[in-house]
C-alpha atoms as a PDB file:
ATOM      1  CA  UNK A   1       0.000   0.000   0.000  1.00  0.00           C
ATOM      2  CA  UNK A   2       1.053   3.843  -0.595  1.00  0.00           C
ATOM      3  CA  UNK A   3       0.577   6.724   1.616  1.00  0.00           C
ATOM      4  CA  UNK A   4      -0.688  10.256   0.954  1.00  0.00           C
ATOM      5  CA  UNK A   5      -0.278  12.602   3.892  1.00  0.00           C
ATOM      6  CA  UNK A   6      -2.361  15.855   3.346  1.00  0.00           C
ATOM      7  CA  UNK A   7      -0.369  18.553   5.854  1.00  0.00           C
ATOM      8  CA  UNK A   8      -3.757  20.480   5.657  1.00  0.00           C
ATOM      9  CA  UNK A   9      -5.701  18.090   7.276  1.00  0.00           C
ATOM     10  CA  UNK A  10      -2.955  16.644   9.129  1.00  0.00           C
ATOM     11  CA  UNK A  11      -3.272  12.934   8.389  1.00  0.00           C
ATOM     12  CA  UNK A  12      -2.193   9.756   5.989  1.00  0.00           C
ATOM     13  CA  UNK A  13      -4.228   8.130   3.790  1.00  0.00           C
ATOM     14  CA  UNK A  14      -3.588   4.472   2.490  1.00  0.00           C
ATOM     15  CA  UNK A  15      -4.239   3.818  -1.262  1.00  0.00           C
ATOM     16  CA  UNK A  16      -3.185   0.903  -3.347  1.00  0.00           C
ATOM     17  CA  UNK A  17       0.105   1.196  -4.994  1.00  0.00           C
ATOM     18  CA  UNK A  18      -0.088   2.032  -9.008  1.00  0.00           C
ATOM     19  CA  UNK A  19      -3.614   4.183  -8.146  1.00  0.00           C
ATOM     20  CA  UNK A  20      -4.728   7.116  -9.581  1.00  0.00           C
ATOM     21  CA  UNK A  21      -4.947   9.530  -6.934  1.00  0.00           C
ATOM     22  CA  UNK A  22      -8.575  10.499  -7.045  1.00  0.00           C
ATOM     23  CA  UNK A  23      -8.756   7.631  -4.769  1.00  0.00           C
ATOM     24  CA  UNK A  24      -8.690  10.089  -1.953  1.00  0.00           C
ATOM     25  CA  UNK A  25     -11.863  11.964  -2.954  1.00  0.00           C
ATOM     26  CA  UNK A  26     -13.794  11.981   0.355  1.00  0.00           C
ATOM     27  CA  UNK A  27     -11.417  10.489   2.741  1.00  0.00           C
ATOM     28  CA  UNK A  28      -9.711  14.353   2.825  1.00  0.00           C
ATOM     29  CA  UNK A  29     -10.262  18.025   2.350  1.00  0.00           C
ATOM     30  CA  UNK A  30      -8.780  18.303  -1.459  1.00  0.00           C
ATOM     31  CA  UNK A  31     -11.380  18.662  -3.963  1.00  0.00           C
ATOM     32  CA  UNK A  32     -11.906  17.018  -6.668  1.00  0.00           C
ATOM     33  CA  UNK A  33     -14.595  18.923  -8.829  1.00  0.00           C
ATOM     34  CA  UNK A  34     -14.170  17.716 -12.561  1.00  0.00           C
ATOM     35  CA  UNK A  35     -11.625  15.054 -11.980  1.00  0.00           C
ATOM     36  CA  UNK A  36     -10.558  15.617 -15.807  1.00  0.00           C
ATOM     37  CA  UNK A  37      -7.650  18.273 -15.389  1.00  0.00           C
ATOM     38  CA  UNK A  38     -10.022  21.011 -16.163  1.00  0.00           C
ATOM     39  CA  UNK A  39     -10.664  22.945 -12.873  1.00  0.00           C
ATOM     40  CA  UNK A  40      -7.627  23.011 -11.099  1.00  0.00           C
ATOM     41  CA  UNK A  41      -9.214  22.334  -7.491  1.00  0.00           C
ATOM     42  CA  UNK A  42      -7.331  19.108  -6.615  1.00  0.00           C
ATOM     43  CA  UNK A  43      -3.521  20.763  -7.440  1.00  0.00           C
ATOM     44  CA  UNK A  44      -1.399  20.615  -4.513  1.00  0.00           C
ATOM     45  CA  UNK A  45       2.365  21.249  -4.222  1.00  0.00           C
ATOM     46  CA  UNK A  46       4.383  17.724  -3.232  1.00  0.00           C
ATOM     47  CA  UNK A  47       6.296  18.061  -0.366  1.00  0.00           C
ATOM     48  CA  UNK A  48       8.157  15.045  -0.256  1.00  0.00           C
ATOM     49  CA  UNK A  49       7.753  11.700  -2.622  1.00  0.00           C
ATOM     50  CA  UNK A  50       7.786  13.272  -6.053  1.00  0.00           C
ATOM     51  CA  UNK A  51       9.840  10.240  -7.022  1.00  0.00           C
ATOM     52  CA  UNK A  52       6.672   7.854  -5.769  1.00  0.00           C
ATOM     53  CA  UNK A  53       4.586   9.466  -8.402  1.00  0.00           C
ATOM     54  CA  UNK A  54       4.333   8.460 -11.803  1.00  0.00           C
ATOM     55  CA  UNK A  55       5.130  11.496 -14.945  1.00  0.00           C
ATOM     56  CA  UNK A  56       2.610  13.672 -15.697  1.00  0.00           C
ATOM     57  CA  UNK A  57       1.041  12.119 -18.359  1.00  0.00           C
ATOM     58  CA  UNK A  58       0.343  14.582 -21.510  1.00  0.00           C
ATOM     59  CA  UNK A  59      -3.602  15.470 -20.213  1.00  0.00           C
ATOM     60  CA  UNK A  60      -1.876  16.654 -16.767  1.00  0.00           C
ATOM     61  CA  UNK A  61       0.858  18.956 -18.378  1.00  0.00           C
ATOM     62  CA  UNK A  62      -1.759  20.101 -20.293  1.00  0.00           C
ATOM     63  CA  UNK A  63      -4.126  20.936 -17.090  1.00  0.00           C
ATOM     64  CA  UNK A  64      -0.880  22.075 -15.348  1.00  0.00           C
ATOM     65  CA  UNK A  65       0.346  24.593 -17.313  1.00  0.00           C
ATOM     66  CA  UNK A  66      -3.385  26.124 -17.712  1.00  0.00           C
ATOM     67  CA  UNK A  67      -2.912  26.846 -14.397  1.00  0.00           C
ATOM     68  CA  UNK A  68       0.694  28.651 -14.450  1.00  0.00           C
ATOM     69  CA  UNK A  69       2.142  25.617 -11.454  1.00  0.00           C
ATOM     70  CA  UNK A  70       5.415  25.237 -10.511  1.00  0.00           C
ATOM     71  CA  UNK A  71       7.835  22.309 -10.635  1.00  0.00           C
ATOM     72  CA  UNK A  72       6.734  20.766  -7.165  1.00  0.00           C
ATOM     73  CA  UNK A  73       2.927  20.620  -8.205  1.00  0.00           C
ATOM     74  CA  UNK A  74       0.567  18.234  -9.560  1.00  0.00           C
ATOM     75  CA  UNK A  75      -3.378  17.606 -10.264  1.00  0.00           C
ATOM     76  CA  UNK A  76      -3.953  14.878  -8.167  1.00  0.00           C
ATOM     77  CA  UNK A  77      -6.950  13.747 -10.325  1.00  0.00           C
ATOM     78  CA  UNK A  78      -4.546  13.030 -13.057  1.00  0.00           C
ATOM     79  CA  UNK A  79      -1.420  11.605 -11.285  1.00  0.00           C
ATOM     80  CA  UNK A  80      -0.652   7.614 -10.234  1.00  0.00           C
ATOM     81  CA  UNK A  81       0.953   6.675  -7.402  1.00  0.00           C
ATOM     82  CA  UNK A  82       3.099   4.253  -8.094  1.00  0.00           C
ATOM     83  CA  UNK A  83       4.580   3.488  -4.241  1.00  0.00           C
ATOM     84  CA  UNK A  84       6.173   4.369  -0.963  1.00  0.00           C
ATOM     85  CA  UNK A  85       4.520   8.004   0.667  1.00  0.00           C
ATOM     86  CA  UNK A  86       4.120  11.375  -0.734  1.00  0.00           C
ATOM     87  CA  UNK A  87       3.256  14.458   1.331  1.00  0.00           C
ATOM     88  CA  UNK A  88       1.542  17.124  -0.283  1.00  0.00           C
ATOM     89  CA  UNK A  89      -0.581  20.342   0.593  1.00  0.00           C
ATOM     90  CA  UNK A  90      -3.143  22.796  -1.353  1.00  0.00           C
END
């Protein structure tokens, strides 16, 4: 199993290893309004565990520079965890 710990809410959150990460709609305080890239309301900065994560794929680079991010950030509705714990915050 993989770990996402959301610093807002202050707590871990188990998902399977090689999930997509819209696994934690509901179980935390990141939303996840169109769950297509669109919105932007799931994009969070990654703390620690960038290497867990798989590469944006082509849809999230698309939804990610839409939204002027920086190097450290992601749209969780788009991005696989592939292992091990990443730590992220909105």
């Amino acid at each position: 199993m993989a770990e996402v710990e959301v610093k807002n809410d202050g707590k871990t959150i188990e998902v399977a290893d090689n999930s997509l990460l819209t696994e934690l709609d509901g179980k935390c305080s990141i939303l996840f309004a169109c769950k297509a890239g669109a919105c932007g309301s799931c994009k969070v900065k990654v703390l620690e565990g960038m290497k867990n994560l798989e590469e944006p794929s082509e849809e999230e680079k698309a939804g990610l520079a839409t939204f002027g991010t920086g190097d450290n950030e992601r749209l969780l509705c788009l991005c696989k965890i592939k292992s091990g714990k990443v730590v992220v915050e909105y």
